[in-house]
PDB file of N, CA and C in Angstrom:
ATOM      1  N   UNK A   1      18.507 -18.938-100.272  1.00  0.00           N
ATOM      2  CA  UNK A   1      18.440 -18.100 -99.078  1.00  0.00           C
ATOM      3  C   UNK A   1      19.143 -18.788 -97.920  1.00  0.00           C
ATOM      4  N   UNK A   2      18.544 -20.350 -97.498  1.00  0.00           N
ATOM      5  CA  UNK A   2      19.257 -20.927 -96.140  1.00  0.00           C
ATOM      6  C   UNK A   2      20.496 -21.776 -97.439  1.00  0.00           C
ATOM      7  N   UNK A   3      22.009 -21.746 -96.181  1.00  0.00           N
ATOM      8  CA  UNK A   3      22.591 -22.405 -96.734  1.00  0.00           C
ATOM      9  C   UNK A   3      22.690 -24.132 -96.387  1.00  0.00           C
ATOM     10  N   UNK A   4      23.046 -25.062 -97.085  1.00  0.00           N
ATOM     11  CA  UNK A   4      22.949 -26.618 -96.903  1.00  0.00           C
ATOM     12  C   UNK A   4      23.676 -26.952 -95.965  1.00  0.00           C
ATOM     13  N   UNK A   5      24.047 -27.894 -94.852  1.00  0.00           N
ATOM     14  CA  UNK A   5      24.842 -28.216 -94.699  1.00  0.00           C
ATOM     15  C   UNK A   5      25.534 -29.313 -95.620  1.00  0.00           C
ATOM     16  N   UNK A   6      25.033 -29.553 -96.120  1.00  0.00           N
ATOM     17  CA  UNK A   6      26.016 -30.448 -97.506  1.00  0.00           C
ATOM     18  C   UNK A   6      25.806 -29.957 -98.895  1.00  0.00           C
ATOM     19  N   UNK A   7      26.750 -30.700 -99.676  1.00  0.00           N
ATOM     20  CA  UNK A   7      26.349 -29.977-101.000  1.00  0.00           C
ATOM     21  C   UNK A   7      25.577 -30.602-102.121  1.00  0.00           C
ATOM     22  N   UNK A   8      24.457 -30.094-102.283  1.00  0.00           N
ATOM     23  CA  UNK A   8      23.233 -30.164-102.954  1.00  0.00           C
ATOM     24  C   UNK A   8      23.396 -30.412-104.968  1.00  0.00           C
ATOM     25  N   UNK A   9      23.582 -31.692-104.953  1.00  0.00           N
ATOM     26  CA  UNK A   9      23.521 -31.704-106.520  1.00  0.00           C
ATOM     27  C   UNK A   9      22.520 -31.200-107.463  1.00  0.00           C
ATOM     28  N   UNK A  10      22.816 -30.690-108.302  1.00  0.00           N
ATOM     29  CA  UNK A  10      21.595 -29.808-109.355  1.00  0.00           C
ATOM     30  C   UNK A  10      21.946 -30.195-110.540  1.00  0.00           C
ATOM     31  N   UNK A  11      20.571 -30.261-111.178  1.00  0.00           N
ATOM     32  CA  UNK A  11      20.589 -30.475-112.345  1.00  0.00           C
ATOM     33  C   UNK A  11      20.750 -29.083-113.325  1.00  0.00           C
ATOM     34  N   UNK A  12      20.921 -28.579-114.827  1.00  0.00           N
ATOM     35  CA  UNK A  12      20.780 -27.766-115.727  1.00  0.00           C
ATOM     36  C   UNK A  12      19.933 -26.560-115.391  1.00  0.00           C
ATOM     37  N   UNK A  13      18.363 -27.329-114.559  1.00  0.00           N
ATOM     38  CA  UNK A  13      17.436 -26.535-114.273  1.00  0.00           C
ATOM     39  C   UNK A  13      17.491 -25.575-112.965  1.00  0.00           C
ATOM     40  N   UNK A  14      19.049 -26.150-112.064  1.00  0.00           N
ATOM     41  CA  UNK A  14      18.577 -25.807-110.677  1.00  0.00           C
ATOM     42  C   UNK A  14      17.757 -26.721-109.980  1.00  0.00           C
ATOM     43  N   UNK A  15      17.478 -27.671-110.147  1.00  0.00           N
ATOM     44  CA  UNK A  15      16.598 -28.960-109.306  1.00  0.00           C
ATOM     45  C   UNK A  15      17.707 -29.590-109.302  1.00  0.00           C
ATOM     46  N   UNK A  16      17.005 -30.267-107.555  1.00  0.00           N
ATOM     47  CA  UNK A  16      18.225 -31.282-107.100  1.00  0.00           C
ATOM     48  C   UNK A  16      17.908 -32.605-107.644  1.00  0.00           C
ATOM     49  N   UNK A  17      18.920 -33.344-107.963  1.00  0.00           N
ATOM     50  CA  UNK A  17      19.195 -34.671-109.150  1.00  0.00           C
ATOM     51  C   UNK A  17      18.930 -36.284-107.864  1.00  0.00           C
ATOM     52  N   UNK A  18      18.963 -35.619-106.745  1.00  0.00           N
ATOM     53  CA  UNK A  18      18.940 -36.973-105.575  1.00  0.00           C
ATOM     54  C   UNK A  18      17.653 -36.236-104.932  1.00  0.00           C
ATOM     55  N   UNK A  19      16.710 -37.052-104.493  1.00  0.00           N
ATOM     56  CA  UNK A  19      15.819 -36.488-103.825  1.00  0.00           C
ATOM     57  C   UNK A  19      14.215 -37.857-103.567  1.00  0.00           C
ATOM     58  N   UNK A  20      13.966 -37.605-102.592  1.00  0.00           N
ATOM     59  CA  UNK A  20      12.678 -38.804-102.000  1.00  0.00           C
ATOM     60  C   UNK A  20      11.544 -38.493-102.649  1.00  0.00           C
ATOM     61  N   UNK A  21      10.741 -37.211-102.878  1.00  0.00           N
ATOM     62  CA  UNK A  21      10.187 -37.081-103.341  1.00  0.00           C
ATOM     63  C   UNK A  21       9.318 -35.189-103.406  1.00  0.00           C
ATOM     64  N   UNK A  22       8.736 -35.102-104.304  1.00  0.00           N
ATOM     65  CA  UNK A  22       8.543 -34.273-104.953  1.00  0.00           C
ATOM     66  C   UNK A  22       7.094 -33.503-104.999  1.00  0.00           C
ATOM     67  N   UNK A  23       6.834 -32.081-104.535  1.00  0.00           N
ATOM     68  CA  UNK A  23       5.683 -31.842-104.609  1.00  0.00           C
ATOM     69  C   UNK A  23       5.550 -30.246-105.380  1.00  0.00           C
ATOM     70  N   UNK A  24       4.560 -30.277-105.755  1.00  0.00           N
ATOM     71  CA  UNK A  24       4.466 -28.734-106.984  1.00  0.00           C
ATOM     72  C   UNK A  24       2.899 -28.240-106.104  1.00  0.00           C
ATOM     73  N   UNK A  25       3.294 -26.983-105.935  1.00  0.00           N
ATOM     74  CA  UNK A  25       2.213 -26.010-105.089  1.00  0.00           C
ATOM     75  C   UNK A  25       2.312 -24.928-105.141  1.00  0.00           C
ATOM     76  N   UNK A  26       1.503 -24.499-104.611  1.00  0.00           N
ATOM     77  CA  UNK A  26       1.407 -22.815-104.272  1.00  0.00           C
ATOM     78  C   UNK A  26       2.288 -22.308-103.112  1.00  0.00           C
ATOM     79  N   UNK A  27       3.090 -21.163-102.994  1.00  0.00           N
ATOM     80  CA  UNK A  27       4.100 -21.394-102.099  1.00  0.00           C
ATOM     81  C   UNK A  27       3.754 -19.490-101.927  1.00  0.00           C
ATOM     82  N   UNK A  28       3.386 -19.402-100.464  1.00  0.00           N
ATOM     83  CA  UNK A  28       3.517 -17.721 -99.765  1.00  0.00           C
ATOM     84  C   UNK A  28       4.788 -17.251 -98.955  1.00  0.00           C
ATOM     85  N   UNK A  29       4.466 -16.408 -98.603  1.00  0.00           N
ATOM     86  CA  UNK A  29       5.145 -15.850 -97.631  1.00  0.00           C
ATOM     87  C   UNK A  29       4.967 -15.366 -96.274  1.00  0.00           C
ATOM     88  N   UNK A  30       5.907 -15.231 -95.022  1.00  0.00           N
ATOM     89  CA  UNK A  30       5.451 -14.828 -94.014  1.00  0.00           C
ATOM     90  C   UNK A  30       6.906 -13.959 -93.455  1.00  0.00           C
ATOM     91  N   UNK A  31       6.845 -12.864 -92.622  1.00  0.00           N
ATOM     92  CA  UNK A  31       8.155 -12.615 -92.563  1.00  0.00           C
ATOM     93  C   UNK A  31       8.392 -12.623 -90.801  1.00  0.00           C
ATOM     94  N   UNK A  32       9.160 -12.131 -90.413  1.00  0.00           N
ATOM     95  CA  UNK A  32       9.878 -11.278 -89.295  1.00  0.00           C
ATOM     96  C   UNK A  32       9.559  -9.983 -88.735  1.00  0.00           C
ATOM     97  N   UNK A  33       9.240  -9.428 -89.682  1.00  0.00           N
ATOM     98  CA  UNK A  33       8.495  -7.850 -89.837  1.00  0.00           C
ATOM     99  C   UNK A  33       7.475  -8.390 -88.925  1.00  0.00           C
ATOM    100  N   UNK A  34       6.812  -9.193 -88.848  1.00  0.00           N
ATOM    101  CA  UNK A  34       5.166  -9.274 -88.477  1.00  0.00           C
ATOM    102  C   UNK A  34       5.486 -10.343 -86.855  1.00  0.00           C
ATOM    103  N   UNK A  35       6.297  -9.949 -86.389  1.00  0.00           N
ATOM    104  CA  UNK A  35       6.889 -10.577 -85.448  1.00  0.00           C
ATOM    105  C   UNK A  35       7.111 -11.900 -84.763  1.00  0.00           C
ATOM    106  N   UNK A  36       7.479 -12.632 -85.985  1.00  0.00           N
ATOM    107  CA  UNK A  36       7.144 -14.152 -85.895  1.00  0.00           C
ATOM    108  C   UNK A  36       8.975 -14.777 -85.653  1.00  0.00           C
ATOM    109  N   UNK A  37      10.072 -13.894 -85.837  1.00  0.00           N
ATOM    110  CA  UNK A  37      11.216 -13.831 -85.854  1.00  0.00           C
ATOM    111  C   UNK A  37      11.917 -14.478 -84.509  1.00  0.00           C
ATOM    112  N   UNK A  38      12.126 -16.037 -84.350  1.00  0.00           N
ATOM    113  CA  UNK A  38      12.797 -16.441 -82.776  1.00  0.00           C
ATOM    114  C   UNK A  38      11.378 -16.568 -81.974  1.00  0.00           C
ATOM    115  N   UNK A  39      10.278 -16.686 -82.627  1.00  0.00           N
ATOM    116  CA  UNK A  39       9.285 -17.192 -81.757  1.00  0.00           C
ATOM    117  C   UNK A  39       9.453 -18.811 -81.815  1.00  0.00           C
ATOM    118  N   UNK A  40       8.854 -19.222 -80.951  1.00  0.00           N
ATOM    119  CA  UNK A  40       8.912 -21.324 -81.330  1.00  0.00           C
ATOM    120  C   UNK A  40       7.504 -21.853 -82.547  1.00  0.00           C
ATOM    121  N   UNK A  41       8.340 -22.443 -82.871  1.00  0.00           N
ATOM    122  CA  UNK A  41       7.427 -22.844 -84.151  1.00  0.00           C
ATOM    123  C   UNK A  41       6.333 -23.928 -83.497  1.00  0.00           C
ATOM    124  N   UNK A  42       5.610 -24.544 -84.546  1.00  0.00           N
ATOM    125  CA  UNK A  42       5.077 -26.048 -84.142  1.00  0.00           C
ATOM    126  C   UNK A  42       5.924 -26.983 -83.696  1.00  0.00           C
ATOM    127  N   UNK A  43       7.286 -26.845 -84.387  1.00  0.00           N
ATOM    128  CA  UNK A  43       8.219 -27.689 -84.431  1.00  0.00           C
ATOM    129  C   UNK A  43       8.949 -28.213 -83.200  1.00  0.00           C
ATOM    130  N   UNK A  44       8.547 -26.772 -82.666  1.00  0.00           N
ATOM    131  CA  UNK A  44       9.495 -26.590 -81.331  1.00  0.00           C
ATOM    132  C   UNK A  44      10.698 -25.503 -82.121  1.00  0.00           C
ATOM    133  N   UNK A  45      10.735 -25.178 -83.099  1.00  0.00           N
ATOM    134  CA  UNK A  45      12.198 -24.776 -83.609  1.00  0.00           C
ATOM    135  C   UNK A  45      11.999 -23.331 -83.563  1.00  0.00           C
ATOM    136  N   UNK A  46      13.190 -22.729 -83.849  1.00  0.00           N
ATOM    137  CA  UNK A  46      12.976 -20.844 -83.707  1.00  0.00           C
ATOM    138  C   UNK A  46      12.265 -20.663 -85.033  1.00  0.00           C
ATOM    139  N   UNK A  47      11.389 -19.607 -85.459  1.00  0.00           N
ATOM    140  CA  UNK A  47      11.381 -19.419 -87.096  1.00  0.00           C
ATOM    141  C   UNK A  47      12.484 -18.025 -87.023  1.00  0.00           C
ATOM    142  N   UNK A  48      12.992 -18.480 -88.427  1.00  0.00           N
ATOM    143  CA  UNK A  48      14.049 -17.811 -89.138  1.00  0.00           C
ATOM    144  C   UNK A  48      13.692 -18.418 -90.280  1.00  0.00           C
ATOM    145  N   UNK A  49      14.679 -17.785 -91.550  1.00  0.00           N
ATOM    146  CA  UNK A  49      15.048 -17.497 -92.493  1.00  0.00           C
ATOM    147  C   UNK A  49      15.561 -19.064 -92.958  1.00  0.00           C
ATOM    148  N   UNK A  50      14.500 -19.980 -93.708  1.00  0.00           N
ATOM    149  CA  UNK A  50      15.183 -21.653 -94.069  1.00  0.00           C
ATOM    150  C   UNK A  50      14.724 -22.422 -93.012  1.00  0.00           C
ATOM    151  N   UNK A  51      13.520 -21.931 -92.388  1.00  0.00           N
ATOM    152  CA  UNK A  51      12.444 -22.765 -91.801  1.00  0.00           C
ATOM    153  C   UNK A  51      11.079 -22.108 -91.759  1.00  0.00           C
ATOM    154  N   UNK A  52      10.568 -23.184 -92.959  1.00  0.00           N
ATOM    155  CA  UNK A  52       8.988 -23.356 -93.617  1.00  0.00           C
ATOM    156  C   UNK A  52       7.799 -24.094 -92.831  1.00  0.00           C
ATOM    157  N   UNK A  53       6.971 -23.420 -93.209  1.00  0.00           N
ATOM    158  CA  UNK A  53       6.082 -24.062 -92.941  1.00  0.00           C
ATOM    159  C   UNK A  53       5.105 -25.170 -93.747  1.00  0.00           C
ATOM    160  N   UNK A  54       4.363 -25.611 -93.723  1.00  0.00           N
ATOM    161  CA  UNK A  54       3.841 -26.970 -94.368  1.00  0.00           C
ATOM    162  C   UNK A  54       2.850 -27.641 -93.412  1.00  0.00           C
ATOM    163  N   UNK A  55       2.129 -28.643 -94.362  1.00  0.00           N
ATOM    164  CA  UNK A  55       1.239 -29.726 -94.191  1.00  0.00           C
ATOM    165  C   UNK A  55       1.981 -30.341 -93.010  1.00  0.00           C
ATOM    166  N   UNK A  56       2.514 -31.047 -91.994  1.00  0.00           N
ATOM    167  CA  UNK A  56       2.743 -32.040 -91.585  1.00  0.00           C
ATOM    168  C   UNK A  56       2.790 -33.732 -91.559  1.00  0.00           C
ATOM    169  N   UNK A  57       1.526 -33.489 -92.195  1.00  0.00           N
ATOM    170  CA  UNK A  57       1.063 -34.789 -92.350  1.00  0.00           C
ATOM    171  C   UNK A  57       1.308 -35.510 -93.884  1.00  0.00           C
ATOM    172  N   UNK A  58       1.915 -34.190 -94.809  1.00  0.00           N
ATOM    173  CA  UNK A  58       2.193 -34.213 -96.028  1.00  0.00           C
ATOM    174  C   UNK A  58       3.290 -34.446 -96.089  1.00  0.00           C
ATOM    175  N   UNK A  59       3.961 -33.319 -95.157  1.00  0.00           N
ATOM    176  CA  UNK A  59       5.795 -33.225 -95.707  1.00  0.00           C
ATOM    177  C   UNK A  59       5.990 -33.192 -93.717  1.00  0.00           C
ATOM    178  N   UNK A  60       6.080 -34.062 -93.382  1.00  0.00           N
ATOM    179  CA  UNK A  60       6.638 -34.309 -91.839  1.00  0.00           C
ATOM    180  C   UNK A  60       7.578 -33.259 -91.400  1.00  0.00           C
ATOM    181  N   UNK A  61       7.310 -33.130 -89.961  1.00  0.00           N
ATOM    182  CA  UNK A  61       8.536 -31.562 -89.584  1.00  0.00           C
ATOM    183  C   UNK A  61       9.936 -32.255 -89.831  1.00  0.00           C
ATOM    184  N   UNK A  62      11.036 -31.559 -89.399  1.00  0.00           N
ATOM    185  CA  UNK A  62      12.326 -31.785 -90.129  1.00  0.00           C
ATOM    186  C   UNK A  62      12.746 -32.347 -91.453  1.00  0.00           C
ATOM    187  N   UNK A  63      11.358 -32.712 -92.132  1.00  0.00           N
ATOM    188  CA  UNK A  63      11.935 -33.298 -93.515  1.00  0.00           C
ATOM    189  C   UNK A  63      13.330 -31.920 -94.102  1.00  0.00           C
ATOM    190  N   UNK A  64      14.425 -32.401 -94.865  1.00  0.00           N
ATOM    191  CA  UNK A  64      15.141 -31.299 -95.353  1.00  0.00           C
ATOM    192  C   UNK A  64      14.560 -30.902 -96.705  1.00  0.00           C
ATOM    193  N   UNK A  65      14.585 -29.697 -97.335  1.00  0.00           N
ATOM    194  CA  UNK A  65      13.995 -29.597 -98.857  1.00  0.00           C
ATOM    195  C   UNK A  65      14.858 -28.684 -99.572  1.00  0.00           C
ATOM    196  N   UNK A  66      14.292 -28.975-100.486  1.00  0.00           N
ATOM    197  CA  UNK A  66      14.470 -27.666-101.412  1.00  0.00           C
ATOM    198  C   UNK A  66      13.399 -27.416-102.248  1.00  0.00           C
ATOM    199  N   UNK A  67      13.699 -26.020-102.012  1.00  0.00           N
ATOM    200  CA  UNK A  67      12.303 -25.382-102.685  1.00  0.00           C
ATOM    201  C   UNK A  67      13.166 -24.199-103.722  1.00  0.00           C
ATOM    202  N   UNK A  68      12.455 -24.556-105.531  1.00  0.00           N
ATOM    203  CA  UNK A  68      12.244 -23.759-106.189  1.00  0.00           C
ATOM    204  C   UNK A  68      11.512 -24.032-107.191  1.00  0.00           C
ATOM    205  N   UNK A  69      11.609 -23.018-108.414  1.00  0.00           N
ATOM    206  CA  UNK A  69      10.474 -23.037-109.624  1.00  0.00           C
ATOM    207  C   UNK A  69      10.905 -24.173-110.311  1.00  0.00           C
ATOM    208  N   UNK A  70      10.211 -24.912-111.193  1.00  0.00           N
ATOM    209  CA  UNK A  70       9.796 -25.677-112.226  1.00  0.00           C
ATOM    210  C   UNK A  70      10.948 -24.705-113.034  1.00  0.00           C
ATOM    211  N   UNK A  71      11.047 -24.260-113.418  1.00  0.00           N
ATOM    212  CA  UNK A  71      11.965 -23.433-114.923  1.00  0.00           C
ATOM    213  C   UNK A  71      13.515 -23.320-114.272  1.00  0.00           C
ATOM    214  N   UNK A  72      13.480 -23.080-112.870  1.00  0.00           N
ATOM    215  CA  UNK A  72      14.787 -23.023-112.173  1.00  0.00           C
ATOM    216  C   UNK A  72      15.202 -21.095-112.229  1.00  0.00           C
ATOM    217  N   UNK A  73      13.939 -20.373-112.391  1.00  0.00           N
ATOM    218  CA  UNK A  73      13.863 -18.869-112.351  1.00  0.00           C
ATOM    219  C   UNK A  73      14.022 -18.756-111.041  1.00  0.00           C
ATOM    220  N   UNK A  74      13.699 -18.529-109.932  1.00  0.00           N
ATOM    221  CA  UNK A  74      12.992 -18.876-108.598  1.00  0.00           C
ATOM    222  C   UNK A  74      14.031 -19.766-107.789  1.00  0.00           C
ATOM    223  N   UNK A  75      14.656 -19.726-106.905  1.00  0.00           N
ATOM    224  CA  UNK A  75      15.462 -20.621-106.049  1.00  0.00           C
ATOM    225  C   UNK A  75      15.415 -20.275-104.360  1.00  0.00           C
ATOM    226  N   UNK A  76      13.838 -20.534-103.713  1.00  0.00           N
ATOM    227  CA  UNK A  76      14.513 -20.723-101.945  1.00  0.00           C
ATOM    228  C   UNK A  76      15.170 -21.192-101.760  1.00  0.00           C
ATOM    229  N   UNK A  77      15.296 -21.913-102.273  1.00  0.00           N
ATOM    230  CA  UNK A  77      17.069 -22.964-101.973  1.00  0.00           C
ATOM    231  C   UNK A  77      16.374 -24.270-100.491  1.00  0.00           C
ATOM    232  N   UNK A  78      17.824 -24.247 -99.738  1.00  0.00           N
ATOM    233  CA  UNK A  78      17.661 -25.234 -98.628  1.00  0.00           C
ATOM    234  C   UNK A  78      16.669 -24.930 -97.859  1.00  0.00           C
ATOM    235  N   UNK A  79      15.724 -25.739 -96.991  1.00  0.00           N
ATOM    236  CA  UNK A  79      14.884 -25.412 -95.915  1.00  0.00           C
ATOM    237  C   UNK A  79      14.791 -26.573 -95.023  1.00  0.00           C
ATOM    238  N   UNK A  80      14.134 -26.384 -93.966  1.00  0.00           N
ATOM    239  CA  UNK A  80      13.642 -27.462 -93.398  1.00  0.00           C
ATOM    240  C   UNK A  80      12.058 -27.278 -92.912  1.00  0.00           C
ATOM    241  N   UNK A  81      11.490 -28.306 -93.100  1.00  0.00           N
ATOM    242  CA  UNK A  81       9.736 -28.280 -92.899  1.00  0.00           C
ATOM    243  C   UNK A  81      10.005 -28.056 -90.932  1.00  0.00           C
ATOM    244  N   UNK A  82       9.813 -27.083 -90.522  1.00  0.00           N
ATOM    245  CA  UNK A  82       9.420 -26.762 -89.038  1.00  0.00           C
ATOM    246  C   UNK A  82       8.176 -25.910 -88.554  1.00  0.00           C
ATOM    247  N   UNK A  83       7.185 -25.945 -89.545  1.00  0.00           N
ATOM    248  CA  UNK A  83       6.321 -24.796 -88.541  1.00  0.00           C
ATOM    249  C   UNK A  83       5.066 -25.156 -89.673  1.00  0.00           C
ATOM    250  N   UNK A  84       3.645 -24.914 -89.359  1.00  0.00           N
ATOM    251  CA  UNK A  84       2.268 -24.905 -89.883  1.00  0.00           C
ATOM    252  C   UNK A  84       1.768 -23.847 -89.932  1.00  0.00           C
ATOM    253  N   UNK A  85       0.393 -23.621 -90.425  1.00  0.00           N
ATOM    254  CA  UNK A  85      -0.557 -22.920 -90.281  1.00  0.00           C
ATOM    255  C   UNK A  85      -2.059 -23.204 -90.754  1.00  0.00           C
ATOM    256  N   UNK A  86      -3.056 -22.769 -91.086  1.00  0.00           N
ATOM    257  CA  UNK A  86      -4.300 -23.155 -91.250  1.00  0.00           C
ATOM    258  C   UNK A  86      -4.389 -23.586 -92.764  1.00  0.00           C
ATOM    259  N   UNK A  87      -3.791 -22.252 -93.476  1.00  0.00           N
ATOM    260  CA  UNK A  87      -4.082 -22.282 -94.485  1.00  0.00           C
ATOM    261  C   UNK A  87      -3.019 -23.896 -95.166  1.00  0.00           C
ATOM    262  N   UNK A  88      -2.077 -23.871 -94.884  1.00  0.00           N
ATOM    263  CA  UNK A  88      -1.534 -25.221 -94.752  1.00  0.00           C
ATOM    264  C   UNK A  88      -2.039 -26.254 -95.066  1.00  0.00           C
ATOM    265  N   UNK A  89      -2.837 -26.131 -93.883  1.00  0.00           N
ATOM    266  CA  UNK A  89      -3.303 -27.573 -93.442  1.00  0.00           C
ATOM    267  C   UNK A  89      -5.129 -27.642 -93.840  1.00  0.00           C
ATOM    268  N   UNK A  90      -5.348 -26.698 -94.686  1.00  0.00           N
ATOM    269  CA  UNK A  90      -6.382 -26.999 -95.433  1.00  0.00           C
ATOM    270  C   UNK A  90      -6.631 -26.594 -97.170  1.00  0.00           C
ATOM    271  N   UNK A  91      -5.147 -26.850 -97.388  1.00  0.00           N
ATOM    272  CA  UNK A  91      -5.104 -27.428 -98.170  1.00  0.00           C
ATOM    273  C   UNK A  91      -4.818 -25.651 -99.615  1.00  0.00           C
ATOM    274  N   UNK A  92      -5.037 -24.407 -98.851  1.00  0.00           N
ATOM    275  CA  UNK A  92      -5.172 -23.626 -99.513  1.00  0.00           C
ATOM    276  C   UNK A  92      -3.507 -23.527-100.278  1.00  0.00           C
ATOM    277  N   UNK A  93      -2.463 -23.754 -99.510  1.00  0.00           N
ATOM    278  CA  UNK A  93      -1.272 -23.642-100.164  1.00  0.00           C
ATOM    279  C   UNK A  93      -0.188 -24.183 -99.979  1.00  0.00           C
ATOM    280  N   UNK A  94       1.212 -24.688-100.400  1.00  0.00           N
ATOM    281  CA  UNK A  94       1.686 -26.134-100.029  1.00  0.00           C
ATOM    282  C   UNK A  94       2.973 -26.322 -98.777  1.00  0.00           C
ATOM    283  N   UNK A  95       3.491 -24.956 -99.417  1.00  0.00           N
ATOM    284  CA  UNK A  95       4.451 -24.223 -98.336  1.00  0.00           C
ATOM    285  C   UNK A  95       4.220 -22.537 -98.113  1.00  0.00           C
ATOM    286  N   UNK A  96       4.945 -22.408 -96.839  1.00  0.00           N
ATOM    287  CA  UNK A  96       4.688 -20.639 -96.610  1.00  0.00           C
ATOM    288  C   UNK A  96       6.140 -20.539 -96.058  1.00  0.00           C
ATOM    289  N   UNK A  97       7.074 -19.933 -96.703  1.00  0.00           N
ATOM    290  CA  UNK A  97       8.355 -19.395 -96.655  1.00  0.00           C
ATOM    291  C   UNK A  97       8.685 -18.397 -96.138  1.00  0.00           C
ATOM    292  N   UNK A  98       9.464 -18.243 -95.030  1.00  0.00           N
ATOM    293  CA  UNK A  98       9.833 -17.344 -94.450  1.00  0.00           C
ATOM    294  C   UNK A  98      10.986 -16.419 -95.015  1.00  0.00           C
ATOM    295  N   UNK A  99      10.509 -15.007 -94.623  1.00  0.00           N
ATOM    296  CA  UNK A  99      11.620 -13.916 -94.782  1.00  0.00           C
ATOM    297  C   UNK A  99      12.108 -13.090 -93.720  1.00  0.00           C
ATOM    298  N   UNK A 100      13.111 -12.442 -93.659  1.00  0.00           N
ATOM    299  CA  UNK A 100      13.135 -11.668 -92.998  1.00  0.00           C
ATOM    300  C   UNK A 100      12.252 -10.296 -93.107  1.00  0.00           C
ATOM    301  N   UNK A 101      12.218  -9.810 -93.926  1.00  0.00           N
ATOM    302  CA  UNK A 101      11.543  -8.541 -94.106  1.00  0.00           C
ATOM    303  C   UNK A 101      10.262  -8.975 -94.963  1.00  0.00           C
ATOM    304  N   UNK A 102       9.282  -7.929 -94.519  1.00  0.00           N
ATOM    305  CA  UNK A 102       8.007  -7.718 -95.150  1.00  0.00           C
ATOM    306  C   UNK A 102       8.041  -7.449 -95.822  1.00  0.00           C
ATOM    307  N   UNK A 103       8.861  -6.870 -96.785  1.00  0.00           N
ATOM    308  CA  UNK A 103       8.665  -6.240 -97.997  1.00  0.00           C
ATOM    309  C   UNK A 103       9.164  -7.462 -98.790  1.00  0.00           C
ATOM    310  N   UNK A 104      10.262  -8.605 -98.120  1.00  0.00           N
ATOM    311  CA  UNK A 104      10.317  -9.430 -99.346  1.00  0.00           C
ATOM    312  C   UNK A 104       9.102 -10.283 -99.489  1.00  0.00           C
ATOM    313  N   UNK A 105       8.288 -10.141 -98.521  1.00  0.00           N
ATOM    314  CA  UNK A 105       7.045 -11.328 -98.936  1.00  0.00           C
ATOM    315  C   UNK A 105       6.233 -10.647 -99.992  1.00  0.00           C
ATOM    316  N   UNK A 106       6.172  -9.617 -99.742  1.00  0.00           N
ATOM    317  CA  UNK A 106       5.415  -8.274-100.656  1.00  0.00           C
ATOM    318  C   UNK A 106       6.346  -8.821-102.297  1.00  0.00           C
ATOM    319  N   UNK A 107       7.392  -8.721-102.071  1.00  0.00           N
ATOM    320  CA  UNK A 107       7.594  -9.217-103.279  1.00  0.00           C
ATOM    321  C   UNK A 107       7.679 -10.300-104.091  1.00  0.00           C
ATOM    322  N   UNK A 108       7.879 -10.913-102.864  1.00  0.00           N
ATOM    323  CA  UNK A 108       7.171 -12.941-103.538  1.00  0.00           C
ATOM    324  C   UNK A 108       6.358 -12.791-103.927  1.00  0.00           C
ATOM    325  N   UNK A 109       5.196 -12.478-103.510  1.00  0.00           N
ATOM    326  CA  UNK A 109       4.175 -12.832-103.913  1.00  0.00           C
ATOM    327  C   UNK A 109       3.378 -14.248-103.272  1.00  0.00           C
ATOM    328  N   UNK A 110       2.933 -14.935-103.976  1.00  0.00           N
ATOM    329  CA  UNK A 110       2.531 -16.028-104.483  1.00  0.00           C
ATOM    330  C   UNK A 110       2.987 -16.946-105.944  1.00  0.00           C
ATOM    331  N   UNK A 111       3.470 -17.800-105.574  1.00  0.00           N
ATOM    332  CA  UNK A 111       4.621 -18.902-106.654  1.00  0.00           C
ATOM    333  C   UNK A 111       4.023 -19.859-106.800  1.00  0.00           C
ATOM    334  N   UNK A 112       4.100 -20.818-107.940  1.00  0.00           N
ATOM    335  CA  UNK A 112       4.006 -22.177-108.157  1.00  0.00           C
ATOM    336  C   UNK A 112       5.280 -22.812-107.872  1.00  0.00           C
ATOM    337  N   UNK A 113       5.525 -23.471-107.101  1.00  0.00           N
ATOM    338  CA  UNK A 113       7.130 -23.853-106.536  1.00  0.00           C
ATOM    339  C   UNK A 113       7.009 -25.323-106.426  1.00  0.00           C
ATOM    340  N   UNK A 114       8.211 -25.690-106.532  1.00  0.00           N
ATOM    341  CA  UNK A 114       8.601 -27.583-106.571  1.00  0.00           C
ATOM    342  C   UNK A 114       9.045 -27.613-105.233  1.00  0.00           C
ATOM    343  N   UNK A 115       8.517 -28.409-104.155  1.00  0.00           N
ATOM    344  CA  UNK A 115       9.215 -28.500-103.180  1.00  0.00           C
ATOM    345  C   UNK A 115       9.847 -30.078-102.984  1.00  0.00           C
ATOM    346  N   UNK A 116      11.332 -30.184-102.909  1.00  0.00           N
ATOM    347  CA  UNK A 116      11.658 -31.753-103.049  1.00  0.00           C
ATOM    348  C   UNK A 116      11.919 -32.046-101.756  1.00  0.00           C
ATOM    349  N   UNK A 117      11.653 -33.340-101.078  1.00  0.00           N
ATOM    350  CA  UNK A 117      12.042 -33.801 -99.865  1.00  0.00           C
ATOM    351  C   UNK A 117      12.915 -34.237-100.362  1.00  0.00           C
ATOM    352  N   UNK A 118      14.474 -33.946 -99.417  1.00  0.00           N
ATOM    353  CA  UNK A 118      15.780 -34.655 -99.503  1.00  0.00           C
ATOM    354  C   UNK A 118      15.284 -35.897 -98.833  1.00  0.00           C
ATOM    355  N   UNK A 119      15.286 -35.934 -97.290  1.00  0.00           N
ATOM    356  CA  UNK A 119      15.325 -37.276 -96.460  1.00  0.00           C
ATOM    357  C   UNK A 119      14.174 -37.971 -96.458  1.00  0.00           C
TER     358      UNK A 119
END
């Protein structure tokens, strides 16, 4: 969805082959629709489309990532950790991914997703 500013080595699976470290979770959605679109995050940053939310204390704001499935079905692609929420930060789920539209969260769903810290 967000594009890299550099280019992101992958393995067979779609997982990146360089990376700090590695976390497997439950991963939601939140969109734009629900008017969260260019508001300021925790971060201080706008939310858009390739800025997630997260633990802080887990995955620090600006860490860079990538987020997709274990099988490499599934690809958010690039993100950056800029924004929280409750459920977050207690532990109910690991990232919450932003969309533009409501209907794509409607269609995410809820994922088991690999999220890798690049930096």
């Amino acid at each position: 969805i967000s594009s890299s500013p550099y280019k992101i080595k992958l393995n067979h699976k779609g997982q990146p082959v360089n990376y700090k470290r590695v976390y497997n979770g439950r991963a939601t959605a939140y969109s734009s629709d629900r008017g969260y679109a260019g508001t300021m995050t925790a971060s201080g940053r706008k939310a858009k489309v390739g800025v997630v939310a997260v633990n802080p204390k887990l995955i620090p704001y600006g860490s860079e990532l990538y987020i997709v499935s274990s099988d490499g079905s599934y690809a958010y692609g690039y993100a950056i950790a800029g924004d929280t929420g409750t459920a977050l930060m207690n532990g109910h789920c690991l990232v919450d991914l932003f969309f533009e539209h409501y209907e794509e969260c409607l269609k995410f769903g809820a994922k088991r997703l690999n999220v890798y810290v690049l930096n």
